[in-house]
Protein backbone atom coordinates (compact mmCIF):
# COMPACT_ATOMS: atom_id res chain seq x y z
CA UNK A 1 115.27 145.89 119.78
CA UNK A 2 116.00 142.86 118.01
CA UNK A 3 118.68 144.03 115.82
CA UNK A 4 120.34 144.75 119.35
CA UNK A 5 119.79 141.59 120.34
CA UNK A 6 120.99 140.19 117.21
CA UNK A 7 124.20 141.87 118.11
CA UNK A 8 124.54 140.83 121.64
CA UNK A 9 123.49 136.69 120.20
CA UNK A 10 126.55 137.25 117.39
CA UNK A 11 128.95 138.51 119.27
CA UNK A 12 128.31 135.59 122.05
CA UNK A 13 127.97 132.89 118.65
CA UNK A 14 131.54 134.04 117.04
CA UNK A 15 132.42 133.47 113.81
CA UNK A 16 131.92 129.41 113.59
CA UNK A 17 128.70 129.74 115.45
CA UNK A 18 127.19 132.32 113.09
CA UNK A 19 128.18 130.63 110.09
CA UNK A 20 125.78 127.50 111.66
CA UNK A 21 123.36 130.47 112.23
CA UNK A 22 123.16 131.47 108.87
CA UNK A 23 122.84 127.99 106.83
CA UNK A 24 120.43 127.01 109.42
CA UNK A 25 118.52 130.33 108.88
CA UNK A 26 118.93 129.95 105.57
CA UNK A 27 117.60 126.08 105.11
CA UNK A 28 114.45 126.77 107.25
CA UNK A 29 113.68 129.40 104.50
CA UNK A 30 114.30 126.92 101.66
CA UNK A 31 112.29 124.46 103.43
CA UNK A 32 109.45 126.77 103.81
CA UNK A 33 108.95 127.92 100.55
CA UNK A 34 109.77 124.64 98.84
CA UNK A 35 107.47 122.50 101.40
CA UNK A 36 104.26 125.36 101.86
CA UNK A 37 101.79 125.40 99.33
CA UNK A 38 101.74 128.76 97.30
CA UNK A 39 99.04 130.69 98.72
CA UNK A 40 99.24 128.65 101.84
CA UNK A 41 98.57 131.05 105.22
CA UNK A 42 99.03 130.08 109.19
CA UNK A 43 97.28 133.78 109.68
CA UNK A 44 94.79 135.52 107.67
CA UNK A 45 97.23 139.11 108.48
CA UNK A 46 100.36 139.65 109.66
CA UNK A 47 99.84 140.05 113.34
CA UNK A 48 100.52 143.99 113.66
CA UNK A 49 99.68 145.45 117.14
CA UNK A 50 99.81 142.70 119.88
CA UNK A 51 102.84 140.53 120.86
CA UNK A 52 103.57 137.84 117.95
CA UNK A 53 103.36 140.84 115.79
CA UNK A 54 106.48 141.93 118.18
CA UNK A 55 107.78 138.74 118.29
CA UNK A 56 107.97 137.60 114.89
CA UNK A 57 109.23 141.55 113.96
CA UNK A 58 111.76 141.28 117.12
CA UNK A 59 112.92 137.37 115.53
CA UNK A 60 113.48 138.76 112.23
CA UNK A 61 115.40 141.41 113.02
CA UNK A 62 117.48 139.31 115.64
CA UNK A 63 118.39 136.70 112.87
CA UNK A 64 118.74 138.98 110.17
CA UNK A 65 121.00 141.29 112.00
CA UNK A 66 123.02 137.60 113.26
CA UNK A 67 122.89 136.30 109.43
CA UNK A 68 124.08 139.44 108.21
CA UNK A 69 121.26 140.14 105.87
CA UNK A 70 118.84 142.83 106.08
CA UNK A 71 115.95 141.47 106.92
CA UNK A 72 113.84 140.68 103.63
CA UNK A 73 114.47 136.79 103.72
CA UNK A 74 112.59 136.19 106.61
CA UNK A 75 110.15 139.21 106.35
CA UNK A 76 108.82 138.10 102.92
CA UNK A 77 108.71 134.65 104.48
CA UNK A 78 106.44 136.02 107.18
CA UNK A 79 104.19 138.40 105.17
CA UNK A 80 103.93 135.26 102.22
CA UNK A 81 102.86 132.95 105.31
CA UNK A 82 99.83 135.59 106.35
CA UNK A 83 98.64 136.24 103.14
CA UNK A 84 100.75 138.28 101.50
CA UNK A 85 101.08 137.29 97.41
CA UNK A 86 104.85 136.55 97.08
CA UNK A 87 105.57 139.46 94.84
CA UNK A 88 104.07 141.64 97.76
CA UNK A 89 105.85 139.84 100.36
CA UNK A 90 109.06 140.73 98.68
CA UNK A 91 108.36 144.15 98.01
CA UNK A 92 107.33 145.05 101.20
CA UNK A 93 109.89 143.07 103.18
CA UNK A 94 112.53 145.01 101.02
CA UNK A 95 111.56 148.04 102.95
CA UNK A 96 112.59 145.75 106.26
CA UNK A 97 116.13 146.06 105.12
CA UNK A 98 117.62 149.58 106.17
CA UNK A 99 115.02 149.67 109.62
CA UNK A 100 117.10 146.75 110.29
CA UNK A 101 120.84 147.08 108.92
CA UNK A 102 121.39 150.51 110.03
CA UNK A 103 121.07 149.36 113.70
CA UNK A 104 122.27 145.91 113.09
CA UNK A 105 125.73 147.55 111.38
CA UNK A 106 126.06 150.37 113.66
CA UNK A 107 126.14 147.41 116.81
CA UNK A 108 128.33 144.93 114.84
CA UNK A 109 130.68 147.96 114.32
CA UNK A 110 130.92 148.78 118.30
CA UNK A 111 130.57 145.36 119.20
CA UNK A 112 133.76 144.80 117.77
CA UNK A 113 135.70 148.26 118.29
CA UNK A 114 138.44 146.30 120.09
CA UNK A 115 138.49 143.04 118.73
CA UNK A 116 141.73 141.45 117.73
CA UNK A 117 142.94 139.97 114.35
CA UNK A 118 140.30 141.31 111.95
CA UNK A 119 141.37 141.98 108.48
CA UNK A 120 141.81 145.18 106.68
CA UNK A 121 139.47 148.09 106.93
CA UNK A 122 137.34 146.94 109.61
CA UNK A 123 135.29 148.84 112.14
CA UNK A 124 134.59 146.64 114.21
CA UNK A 125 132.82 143.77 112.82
CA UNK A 126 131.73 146.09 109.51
CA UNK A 127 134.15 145.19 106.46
CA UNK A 128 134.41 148.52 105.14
CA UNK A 129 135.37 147.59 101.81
CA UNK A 130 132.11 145.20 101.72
CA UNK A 131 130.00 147.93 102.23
CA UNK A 132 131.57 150.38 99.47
CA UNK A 133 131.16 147.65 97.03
CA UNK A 134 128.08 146.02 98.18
CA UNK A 135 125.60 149.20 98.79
CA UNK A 136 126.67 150.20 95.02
CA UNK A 137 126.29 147.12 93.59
CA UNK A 138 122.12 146.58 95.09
CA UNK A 139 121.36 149.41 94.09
CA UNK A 140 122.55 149.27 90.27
CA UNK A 141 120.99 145.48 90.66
CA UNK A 142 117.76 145.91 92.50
CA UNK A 143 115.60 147.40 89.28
CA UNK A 144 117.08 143.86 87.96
CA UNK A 145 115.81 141.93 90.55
CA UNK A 146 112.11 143.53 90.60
CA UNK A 147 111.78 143.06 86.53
CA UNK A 148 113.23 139.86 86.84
CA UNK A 149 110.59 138.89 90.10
CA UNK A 150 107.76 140.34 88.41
CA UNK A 151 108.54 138.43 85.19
CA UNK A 152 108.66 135.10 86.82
CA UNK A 153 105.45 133.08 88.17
CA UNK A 154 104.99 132.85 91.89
CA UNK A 155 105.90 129.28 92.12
CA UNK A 156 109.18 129.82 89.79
CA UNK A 157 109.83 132.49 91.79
CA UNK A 158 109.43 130.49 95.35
CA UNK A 159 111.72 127.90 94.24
CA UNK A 160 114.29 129.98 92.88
CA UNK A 161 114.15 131.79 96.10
CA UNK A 162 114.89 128.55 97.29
CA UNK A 163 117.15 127.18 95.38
CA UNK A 164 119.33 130.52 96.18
CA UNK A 165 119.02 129.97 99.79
CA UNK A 166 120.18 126.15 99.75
CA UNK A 167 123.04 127.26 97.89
CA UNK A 168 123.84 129.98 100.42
CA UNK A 169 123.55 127.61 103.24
CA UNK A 170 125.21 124.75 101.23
CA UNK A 171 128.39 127.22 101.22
CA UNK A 172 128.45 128.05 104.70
CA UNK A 173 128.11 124.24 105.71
CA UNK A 174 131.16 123.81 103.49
CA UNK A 175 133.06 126.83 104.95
CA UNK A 176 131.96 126.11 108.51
CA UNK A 177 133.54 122.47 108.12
């Protein structure tokens, strides 16, 4: 349900509005895991069964599938915030990722069926070409990532999650202006 509505919010946002989506998504990440303590919890679980469990799944998926990102930024985020050790955060909110694109592209792709002026092998709002070299490309990378995670400590690897997403947001500020 929230990857739907992350489709309905996008496709209301356009592209300017999304870009302001995404570096502000992006900053409140950075600020979280730069300004929280590591180890720091606002829950002692991830709420699971009632409604902020709902809500903060619903939110993630709604940004994520706005942000264009599968869902593992913010669902790391979460899980770190209730307890989760970092490294377990990530891991698990990896597994966030296709429960969330796969509805998230399949809406962005009929959300834009008719729009005008989109480049080149577009369905929709799906680059085509994006996805053939960016599905490839995580997966050869992703074995990287984990040996790289794993080999880091968790506060290196909180701030270079970080630094990463102040870059990210740092270039859609500049592309948004």
């Amino acid at each position: 349900m929230g990857a739907c509505a992350g489709v309905v919010l996008a496709a209301l946002a356009g592209g300017q509005g999304l870009k302001i989506v995404f570096a502000t998504g992006a900053i409140v990440l950075a600020g979280l895991m730069t300004f929280t303590r590591d180890g720091m919890q606002v829950m002692a679980a991830p709420p699971v069964r009632d409604w902020r469990g709902w809500s903060l799944a619903s939110g993630n998926a709604a940004l994520s599938t706005m942000m264009g990102i599968g869902g593992g930024a913010f669902g790391a985020t979460i899980l770190n915030l209730c307890g989760f050790p970092i490294h377990r955060a990530i891991g698990t909110a990896a597994g966030f990722g296709a429960v969330i694109a796969v509805p998230g592209t399949v809406g962005m792709a009929i959300a834009g069926w008719n729009a005008e002026g989109l480049p080149w092998g577009s369905l929709g709002f799906v680059s085509i070409p994006a996805v053939l070299l960016t599905v490839p490309a995580a997966l050869i990378s992703t074995p990287w990532g984990v040996r790289m995670a794993h080999a880091l400590s968790r506060t290196a690897l909180r701030r270079a999650f970080a630094i990463f997403l102040c870059l990210m947001a740092a270039r859609m500020i500049w592309r948004a202006i």
